[in-house]
PDB file of N, CA and C in Angstrom:
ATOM      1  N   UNK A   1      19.583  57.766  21.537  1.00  0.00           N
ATOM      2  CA  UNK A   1      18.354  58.511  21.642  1.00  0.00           C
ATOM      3  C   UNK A   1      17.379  57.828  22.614  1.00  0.00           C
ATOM      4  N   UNK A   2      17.503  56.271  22.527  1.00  0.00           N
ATOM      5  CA  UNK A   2      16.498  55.683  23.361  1.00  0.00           C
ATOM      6  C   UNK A   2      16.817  56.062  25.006  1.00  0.00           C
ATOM      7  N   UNK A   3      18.223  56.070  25.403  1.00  0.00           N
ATOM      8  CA  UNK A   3      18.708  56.422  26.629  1.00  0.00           C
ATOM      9  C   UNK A   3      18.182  57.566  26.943  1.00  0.00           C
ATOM     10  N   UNK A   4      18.083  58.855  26.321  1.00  0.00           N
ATOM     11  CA  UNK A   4      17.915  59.683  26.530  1.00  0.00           C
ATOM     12  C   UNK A   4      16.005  60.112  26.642  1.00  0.00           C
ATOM     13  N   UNK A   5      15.250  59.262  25.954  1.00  0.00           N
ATOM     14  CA  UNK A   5      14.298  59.541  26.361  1.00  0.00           C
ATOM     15  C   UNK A   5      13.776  58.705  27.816  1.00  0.00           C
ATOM     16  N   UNK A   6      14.483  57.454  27.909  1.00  0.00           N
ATOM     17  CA  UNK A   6      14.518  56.760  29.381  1.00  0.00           C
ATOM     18  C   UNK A   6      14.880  57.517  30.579  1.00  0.00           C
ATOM     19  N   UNK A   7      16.134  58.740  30.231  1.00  0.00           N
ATOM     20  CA  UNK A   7      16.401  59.356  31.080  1.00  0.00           C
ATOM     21  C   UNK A   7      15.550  60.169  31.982  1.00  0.00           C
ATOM     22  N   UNK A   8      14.716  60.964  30.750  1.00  0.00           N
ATOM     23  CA  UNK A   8      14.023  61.904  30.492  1.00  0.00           C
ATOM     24  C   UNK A   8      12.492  61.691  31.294  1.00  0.00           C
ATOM     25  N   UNK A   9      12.037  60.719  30.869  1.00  0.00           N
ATOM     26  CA  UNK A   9      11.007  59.870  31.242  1.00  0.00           C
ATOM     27  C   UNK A   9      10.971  59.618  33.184  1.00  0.00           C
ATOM     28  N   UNK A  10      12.279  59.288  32.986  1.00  0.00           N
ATOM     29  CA  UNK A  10      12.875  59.070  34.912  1.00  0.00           C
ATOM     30  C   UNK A  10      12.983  60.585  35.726  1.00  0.00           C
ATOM     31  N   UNK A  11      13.082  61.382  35.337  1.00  0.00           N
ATOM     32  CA  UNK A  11      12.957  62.583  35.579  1.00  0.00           C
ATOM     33  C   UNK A  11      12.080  63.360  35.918  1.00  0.00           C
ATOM     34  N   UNK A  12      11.233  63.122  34.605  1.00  0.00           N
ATOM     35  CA  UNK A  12       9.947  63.382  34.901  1.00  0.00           C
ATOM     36  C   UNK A  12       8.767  62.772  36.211  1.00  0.00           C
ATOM     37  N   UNK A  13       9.563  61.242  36.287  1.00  0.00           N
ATOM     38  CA  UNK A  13       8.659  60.876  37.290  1.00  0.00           C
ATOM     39  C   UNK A  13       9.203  61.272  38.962  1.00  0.00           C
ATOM     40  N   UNK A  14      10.336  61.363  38.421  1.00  0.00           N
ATOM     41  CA  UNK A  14      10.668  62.388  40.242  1.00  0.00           C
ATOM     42  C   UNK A  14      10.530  63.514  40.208  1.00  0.00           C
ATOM     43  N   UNK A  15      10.368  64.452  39.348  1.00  0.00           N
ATOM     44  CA  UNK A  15       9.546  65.591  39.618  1.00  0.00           C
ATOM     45  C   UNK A  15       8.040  65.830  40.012  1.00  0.00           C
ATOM     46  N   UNK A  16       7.240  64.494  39.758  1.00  0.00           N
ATOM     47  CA  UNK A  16       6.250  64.662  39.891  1.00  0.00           C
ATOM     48  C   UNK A  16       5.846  64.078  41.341  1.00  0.00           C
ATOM     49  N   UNK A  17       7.027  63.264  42.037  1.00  0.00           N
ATOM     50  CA  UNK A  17       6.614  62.442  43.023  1.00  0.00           C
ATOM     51  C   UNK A  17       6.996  63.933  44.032  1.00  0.00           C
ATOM     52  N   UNK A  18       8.050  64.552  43.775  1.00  0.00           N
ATOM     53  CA  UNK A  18       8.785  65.377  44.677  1.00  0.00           C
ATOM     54  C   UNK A  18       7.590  66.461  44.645  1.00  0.00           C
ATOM     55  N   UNK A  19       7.143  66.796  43.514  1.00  0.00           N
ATOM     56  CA  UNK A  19       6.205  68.078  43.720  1.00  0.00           C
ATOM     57  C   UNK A  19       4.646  67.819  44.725  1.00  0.00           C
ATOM     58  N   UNK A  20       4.745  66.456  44.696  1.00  0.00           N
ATOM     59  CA  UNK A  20       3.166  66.084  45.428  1.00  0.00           C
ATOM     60  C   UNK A  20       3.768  66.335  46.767  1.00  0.00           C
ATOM     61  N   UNK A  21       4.933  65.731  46.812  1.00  0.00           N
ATOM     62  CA  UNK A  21       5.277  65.751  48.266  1.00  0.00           C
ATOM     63  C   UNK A  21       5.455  67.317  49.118  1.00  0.00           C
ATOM     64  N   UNK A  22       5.857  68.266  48.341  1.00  0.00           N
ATOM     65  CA  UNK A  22       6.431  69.368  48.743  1.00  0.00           C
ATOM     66  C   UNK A  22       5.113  70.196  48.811  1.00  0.00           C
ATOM     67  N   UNK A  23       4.216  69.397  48.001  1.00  0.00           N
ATOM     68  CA  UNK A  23       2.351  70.341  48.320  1.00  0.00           C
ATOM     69  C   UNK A  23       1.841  69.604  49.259  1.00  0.00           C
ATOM     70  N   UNK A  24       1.887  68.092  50.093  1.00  0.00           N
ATOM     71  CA  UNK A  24       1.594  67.603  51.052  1.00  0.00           C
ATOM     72  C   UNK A  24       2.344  67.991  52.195  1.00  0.00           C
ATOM     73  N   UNK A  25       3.136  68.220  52.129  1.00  0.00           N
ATOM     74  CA  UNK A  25       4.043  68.237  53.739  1.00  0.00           C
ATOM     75  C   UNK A  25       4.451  69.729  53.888  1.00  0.00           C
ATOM     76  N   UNK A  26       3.530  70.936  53.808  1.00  0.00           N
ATOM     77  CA  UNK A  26       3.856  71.732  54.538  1.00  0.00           C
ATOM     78  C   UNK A  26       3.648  71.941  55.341  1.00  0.00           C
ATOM     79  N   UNK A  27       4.622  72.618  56.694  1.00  0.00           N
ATOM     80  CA  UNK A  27       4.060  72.530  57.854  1.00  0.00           C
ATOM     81  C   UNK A  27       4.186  74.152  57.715  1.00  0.00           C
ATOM     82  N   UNK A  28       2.568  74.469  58.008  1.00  0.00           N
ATOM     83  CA  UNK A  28       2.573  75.383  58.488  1.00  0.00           C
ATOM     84  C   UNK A  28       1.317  75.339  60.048  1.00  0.00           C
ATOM     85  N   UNK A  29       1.731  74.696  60.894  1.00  0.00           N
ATOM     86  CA  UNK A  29       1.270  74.665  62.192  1.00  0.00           C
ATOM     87  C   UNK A  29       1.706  75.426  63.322  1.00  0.00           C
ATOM     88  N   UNK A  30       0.451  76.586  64.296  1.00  0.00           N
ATOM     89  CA  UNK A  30       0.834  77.598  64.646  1.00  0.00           C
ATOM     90  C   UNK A  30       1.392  76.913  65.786  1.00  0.00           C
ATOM     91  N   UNK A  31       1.161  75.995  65.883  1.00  0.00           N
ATOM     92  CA  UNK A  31       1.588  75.210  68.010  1.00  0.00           C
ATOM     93  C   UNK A  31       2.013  74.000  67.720  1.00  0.00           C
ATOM     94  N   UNK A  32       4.059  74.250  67.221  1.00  0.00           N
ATOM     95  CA  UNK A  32       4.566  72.785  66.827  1.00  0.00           C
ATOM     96  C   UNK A  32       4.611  72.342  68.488  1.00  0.00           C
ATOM     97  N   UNK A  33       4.733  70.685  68.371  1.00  0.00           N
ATOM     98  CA  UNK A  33       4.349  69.990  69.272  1.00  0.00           C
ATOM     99  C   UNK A  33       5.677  69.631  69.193  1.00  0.00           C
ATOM    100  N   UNK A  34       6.382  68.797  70.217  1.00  0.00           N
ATOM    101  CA  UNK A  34       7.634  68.937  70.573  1.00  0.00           C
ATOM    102  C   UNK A  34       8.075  67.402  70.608  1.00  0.00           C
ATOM    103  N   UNK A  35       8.891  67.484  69.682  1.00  0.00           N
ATOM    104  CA  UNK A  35       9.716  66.007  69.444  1.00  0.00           C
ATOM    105  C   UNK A  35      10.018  65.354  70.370  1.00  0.00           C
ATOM    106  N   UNK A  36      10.098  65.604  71.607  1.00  0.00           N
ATOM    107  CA  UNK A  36      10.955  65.050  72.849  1.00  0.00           C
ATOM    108  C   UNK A  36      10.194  63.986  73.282  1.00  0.00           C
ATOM    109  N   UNK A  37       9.176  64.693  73.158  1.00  0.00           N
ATOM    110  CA  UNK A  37       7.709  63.701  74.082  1.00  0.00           C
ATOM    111  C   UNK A  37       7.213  62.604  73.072  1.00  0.00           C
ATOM    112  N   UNK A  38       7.462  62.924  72.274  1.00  0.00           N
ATOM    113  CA  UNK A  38       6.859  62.348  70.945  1.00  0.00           C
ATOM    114  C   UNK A  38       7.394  60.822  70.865  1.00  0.00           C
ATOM    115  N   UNK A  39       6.642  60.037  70.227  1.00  0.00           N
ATOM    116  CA  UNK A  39       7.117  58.141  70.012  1.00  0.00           C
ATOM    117  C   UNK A  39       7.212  58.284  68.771  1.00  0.00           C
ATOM    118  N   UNK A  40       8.303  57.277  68.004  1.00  0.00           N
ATOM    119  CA  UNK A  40       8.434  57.567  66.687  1.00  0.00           C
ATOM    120  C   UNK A  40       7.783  56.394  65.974  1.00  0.00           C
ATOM    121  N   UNK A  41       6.830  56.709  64.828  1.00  0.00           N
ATOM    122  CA  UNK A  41       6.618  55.476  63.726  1.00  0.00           C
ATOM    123  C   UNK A  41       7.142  55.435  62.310  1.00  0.00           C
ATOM    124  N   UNK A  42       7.865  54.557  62.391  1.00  0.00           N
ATOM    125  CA  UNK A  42       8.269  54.166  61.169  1.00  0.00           C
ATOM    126  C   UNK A  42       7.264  53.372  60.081  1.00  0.00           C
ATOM    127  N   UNK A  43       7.169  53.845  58.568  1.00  0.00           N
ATOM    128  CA  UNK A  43       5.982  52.978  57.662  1.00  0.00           C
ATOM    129  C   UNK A  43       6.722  52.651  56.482  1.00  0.00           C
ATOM    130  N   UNK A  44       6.621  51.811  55.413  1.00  0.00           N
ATOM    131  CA  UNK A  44       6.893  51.709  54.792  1.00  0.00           C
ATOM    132  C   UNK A  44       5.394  51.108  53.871  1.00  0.00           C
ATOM    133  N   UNK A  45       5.770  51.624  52.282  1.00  0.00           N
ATOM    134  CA  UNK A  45       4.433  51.179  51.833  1.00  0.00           C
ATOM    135  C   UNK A  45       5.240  50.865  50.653  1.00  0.00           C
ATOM    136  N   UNK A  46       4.574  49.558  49.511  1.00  0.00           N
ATOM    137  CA  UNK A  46       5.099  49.558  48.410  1.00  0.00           C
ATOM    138  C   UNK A  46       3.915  50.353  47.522  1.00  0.00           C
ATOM    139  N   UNK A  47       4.750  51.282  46.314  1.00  0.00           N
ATOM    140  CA  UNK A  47       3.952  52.048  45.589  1.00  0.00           C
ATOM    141  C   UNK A  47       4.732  52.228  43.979  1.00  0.00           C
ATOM    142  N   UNK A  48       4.312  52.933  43.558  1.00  0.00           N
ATOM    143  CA  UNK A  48       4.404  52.994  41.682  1.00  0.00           C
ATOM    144  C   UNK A  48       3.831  53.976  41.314  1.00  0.00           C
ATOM    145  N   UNK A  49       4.437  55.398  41.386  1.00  0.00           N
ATOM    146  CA  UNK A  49       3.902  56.815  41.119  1.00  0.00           C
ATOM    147  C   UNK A  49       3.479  56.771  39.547  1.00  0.00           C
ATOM    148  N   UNK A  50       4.343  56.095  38.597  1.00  0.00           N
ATOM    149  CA  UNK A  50       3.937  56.180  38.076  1.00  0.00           C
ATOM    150  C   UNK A  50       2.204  55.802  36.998  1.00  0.00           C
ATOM    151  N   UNK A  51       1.889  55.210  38.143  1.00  0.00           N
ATOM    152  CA  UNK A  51       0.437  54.423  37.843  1.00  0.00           C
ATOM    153  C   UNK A  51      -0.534  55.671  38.032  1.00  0.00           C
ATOM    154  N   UNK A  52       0.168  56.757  39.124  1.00  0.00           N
ATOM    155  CA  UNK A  52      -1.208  57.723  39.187  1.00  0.00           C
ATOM    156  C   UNK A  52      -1.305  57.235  40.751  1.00  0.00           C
ATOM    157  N   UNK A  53      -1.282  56.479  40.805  1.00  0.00           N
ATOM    158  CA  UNK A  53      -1.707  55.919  42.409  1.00  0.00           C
ATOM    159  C   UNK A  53      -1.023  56.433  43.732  1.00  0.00           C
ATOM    160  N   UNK A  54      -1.604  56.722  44.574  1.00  0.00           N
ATOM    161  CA  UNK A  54      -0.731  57.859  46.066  1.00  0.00           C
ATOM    162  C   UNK A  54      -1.413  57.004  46.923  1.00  0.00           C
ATOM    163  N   UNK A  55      -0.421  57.466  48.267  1.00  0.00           N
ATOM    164  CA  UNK A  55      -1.141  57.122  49.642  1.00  0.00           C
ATOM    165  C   UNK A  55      -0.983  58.498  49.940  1.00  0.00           C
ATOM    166  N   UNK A  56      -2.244  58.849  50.780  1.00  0.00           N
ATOM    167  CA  UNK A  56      -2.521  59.839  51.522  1.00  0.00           C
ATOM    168  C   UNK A  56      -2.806  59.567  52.849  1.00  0.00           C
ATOM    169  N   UNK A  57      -1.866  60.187  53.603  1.00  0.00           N
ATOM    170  CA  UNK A  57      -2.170  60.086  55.454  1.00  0.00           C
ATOM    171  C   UNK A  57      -3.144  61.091  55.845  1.00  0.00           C
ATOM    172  N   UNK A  58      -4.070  60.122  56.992  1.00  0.00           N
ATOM    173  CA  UNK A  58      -4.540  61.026  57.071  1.00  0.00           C
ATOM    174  C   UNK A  58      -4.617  60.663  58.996  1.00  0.00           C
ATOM    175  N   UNK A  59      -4.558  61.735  59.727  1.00  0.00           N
ATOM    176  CA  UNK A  59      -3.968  61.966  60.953  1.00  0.00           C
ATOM    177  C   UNK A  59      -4.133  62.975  61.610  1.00  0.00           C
ATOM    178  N   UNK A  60      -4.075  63.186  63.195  1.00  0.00           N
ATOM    179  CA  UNK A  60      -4.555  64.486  63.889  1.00  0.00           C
ATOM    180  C   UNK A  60      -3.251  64.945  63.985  1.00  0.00           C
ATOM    181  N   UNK A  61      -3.234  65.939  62.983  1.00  0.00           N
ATOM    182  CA  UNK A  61      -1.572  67.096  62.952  1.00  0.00           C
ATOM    183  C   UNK A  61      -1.693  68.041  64.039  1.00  0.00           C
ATOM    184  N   UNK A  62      -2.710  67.831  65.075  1.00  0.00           N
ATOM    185  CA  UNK A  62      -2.439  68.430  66.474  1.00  0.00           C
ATOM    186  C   UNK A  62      -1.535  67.543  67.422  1.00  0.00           C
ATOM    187  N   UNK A  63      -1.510  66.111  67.152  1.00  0.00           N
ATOM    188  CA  UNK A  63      -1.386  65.697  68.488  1.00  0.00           C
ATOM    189  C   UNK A  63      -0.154  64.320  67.576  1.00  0.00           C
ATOM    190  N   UNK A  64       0.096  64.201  65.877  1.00  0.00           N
ATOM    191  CA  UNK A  64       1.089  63.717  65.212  1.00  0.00           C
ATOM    192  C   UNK A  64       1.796  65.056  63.782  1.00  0.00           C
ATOM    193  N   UNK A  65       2.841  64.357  63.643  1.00  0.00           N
ATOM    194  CA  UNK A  65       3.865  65.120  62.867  1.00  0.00           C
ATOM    195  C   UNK A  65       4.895  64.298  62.173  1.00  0.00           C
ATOM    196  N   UNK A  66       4.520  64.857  61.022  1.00  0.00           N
ATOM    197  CA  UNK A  66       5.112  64.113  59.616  1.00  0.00           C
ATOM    198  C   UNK A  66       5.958  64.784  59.270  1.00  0.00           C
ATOM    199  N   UNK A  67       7.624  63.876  60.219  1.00  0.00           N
ATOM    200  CA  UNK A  67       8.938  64.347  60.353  1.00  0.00           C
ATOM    201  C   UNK A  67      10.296  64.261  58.245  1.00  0.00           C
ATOM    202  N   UNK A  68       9.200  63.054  57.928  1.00  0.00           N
ATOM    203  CA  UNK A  68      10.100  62.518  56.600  1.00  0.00           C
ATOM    204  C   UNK A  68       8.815  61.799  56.046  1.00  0.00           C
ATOM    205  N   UNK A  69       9.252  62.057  54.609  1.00  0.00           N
ATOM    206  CA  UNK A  69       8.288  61.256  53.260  1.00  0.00           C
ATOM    207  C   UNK A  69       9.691  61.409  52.022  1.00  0.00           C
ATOM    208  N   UNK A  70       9.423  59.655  51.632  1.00  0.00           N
ATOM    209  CA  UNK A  70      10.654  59.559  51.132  1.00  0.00           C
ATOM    210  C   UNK A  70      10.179  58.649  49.991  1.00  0.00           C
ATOM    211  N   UNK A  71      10.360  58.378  48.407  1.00  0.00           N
ATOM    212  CA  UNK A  71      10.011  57.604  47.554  1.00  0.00           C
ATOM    213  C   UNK A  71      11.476  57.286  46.833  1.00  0.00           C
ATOM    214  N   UNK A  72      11.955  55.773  47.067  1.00  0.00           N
ATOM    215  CA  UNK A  72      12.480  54.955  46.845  1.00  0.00           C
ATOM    216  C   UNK A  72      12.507  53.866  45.883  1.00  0.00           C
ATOM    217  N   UNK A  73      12.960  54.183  44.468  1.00  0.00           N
ATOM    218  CA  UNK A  73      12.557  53.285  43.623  1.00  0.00           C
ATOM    219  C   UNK A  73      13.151  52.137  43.816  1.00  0.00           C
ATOM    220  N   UNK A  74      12.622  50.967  42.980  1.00  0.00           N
ATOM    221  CA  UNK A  74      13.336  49.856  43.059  1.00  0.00           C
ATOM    222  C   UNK A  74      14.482  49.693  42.212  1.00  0.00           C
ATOM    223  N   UNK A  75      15.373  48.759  42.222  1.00  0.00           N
ATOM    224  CA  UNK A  75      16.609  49.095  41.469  1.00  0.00           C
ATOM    225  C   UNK A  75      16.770  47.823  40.620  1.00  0.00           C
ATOM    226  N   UNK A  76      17.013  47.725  39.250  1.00  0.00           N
ATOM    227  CA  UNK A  76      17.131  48.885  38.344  1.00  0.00           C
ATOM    228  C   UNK A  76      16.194  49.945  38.160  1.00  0.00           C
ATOM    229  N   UNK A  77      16.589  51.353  38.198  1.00  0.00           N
ATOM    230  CA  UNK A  77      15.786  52.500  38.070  1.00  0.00           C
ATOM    231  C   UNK A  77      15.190  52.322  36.573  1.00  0.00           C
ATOM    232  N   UNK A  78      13.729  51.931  36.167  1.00  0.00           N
ATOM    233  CA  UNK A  78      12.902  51.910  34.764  1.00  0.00           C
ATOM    234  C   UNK A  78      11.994  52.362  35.071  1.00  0.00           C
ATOM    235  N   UNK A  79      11.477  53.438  34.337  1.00  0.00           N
ATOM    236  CA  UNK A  79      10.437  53.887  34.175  1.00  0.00           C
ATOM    237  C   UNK A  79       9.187  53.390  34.257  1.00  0.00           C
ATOM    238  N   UNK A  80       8.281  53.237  34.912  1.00  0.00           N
ATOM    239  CA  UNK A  80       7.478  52.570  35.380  1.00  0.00           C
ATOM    240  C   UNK A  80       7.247  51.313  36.481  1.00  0.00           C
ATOM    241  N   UNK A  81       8.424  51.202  36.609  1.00  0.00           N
ATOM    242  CA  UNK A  81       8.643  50.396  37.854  1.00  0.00           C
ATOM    243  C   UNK A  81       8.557  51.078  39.106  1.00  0.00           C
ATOM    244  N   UNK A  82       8.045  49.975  40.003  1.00  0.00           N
ATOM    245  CA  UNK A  82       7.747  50.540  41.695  1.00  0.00           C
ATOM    246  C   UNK A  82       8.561  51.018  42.381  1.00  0.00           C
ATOM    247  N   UNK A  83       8.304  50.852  43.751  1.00  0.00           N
ATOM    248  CA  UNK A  83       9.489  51.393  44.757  1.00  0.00           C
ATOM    249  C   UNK A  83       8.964  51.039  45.743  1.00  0.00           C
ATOM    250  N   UNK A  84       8.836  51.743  47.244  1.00  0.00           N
ATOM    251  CA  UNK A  84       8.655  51.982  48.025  1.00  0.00           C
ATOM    252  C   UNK A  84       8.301  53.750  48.496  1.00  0.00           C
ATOM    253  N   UNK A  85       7.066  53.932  49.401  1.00  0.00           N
ATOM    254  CA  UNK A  85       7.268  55.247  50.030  1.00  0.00           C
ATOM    255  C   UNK A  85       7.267  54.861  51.282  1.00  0.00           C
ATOM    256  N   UNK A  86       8.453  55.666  52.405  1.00  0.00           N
ATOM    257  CA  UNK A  86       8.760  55.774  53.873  1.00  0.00           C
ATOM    258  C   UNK A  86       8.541  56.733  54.352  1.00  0.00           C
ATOM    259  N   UNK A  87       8.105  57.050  55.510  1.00  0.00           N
ATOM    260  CA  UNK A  87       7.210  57.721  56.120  1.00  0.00           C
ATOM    261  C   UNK A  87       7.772  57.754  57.398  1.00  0.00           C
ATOM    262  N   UNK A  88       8.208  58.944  58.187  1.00  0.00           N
ATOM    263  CA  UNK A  88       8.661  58.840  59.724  1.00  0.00           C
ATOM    264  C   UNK A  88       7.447  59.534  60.282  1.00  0.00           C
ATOM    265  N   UNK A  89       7.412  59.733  61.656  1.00  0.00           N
ATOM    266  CA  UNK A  89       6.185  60.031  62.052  1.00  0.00           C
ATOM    267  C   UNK A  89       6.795  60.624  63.628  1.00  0.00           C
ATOM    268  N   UNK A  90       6.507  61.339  64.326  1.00  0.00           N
ATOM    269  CA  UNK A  90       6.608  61.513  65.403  1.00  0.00           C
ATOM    270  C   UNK A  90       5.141  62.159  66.055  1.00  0.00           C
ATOM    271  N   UNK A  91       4.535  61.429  67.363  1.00  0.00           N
ATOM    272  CA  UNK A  91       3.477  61.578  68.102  1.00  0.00           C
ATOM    273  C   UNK A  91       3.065  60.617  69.037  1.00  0.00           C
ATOM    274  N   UNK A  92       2.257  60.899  69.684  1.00  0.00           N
ATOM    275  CA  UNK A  92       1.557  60.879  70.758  1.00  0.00           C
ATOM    276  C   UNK A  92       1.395  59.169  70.944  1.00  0.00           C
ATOM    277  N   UNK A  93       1.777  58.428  71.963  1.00  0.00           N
ATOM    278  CA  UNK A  93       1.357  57.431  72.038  1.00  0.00           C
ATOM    279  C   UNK A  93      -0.214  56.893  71.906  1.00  0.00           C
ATOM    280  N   UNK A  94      -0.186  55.979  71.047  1.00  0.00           N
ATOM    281  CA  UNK A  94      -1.938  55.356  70.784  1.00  0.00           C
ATOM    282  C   UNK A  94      -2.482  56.229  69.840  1.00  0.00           C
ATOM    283  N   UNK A  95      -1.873  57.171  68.795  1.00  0.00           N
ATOM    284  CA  UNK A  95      -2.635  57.853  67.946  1.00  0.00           C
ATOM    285  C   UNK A  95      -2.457  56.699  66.754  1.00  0.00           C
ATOM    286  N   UNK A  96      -3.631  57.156  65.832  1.00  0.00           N
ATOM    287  CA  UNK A  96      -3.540  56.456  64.747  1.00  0.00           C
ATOM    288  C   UNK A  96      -3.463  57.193  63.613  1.00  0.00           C
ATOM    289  N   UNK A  97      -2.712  56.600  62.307  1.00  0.00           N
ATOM    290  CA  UNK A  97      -2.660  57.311  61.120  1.00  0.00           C
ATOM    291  C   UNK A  97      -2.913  56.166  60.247  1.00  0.00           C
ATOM    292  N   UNK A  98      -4.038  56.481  59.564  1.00  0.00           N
ATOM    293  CA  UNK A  98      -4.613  55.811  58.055  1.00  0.00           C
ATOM    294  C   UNK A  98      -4.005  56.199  56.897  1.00  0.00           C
ATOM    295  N   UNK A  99      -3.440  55.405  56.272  1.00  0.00           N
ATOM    296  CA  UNK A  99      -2.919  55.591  54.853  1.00  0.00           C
ATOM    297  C   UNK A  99      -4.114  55.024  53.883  1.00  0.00           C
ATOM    298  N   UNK A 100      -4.332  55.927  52.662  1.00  0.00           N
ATOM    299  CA  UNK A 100      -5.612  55.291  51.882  1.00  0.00           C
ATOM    300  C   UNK A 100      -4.401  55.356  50.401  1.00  0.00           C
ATOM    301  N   UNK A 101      -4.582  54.378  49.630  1.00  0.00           N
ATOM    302  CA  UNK A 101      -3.687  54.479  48.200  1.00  0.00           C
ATOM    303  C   UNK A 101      -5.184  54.725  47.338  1.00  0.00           C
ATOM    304  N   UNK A 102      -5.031  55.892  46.956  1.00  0.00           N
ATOM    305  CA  UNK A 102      -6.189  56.473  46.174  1.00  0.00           C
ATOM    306  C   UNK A 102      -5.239  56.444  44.805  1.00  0.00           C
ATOM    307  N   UNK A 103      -6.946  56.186  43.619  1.00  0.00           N
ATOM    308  CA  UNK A 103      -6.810  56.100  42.291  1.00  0.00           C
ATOM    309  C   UNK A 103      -6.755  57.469  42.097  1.00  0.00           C
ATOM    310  N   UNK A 104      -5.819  57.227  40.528  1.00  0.00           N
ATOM    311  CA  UNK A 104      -5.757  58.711  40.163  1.00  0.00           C
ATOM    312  C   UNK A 104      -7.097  59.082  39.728  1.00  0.00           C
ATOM    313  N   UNK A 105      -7.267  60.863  39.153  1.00  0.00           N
ATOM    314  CA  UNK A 105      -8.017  60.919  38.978  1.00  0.00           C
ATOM    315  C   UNK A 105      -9.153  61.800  39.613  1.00  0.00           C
ATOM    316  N   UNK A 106     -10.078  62.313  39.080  1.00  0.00           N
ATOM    317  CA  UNK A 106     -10.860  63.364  40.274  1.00  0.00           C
ATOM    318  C   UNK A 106     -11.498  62.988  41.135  1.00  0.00           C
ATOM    319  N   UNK A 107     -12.096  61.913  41.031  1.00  0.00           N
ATOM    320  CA  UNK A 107     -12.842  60.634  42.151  1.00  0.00           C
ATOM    321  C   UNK A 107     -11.862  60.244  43.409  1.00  0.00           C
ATOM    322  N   UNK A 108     -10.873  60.036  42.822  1.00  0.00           N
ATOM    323  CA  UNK A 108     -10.073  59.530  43.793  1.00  0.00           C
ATOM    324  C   UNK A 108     -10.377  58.428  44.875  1.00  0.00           C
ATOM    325  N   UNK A 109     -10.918  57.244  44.578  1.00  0.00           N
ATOM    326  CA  UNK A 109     -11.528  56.285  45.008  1.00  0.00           C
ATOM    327  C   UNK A 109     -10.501  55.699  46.051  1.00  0.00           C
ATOM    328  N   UNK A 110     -10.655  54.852  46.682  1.00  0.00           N
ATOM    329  CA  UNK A 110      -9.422  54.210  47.812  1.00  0.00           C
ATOM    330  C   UNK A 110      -9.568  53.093  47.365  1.00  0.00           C
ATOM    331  N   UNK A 111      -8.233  52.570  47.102  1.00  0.00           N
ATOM    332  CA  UNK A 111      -7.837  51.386  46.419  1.00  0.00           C
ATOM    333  C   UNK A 111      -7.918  50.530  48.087  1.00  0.00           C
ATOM    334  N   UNK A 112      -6.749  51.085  48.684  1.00  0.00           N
ATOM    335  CA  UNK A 112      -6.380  50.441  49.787  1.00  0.00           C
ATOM    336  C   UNK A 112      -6.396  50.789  51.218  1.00  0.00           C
ATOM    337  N   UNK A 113      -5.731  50.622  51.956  1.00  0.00           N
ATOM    338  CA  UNK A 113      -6.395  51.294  53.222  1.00  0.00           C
ATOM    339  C   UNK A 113      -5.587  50.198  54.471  1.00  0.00           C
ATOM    340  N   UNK A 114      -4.620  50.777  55.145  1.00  0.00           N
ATOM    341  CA  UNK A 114      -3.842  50.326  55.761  1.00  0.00           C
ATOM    342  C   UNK A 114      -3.478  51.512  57.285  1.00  0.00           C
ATOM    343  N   UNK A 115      -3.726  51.087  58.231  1.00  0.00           N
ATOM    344  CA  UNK A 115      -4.210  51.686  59.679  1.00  0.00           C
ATOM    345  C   UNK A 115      -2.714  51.222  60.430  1.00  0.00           C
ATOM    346  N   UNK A 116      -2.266  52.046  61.444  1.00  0.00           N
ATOM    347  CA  UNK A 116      -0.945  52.192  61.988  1.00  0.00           C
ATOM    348  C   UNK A 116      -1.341  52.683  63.336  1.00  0.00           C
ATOM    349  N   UNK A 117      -0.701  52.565  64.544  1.00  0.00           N
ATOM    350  CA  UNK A 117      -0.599  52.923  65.879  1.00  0.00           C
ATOM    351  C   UNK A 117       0.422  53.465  66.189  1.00  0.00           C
ATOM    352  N   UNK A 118       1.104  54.645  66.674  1.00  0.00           N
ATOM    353  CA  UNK A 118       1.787  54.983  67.598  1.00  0.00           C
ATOM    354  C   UNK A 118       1.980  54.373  68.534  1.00  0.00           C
ATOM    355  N   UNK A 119       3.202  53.758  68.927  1.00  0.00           N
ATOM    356  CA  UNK A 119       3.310  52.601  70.098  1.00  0.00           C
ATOM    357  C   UNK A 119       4.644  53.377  71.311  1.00  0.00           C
TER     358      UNK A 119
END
């Protein structure tokens, strides 16, 4: 029974990471910008969905494009343990994208705050 609520528990927390993601990353942009030209950034952040805690990018989706968002737990998979979120990026040389790890919550305060370049 204990397995099964561990299971259960693990489940729950990738549904909830997958559903933020699938309400953050829609693209619905009328003038996609074209991969070719584009420089790629790679990010990696360490995180723990289950705390409530997110990073939110925030970035000019005219001139960058958020190709992959990926949450990677750490292994052994336990419930409440961290991971990693990865982040691909394709845009414009010299743009910048701010990641803020905001508290849960309606305030949503910024814990952290970590700045990136397109190179």
């Amino acid at each position: 029974m204990k397995k099964f609520a561990v299971l259960f528990a693990t489940i729950i927390c990738f549904a909830m990471i997958s559903g933020s993601f699938a309400a953050t990353n829609q693209n619905t942009d009328k003038n996609p910008v074209t991969i070719l030209t584009m420089h790629k950034l790679g990010v990696v952040l360490p995180s723990n969905p289950s705390t409530g805690y997110h990073w939110v990018a925030v970035y000019n989706h005219d001139r960058v494009k958020l190709v992959s968002a990926k949450y990677l737990p750490d292994l052994p998979i336990i419930c409440g343990s961290g991971g990693q979120n990865r982040y691909v990026f394709y845009g414009l040389k010299g743009e910048k994208i701010v990641f803020k790890y905001v508290e849960p919550g309606i305030n949503g305060k910024v814990a952290k705050t970590c700045i990136y370049y397109i190179k």
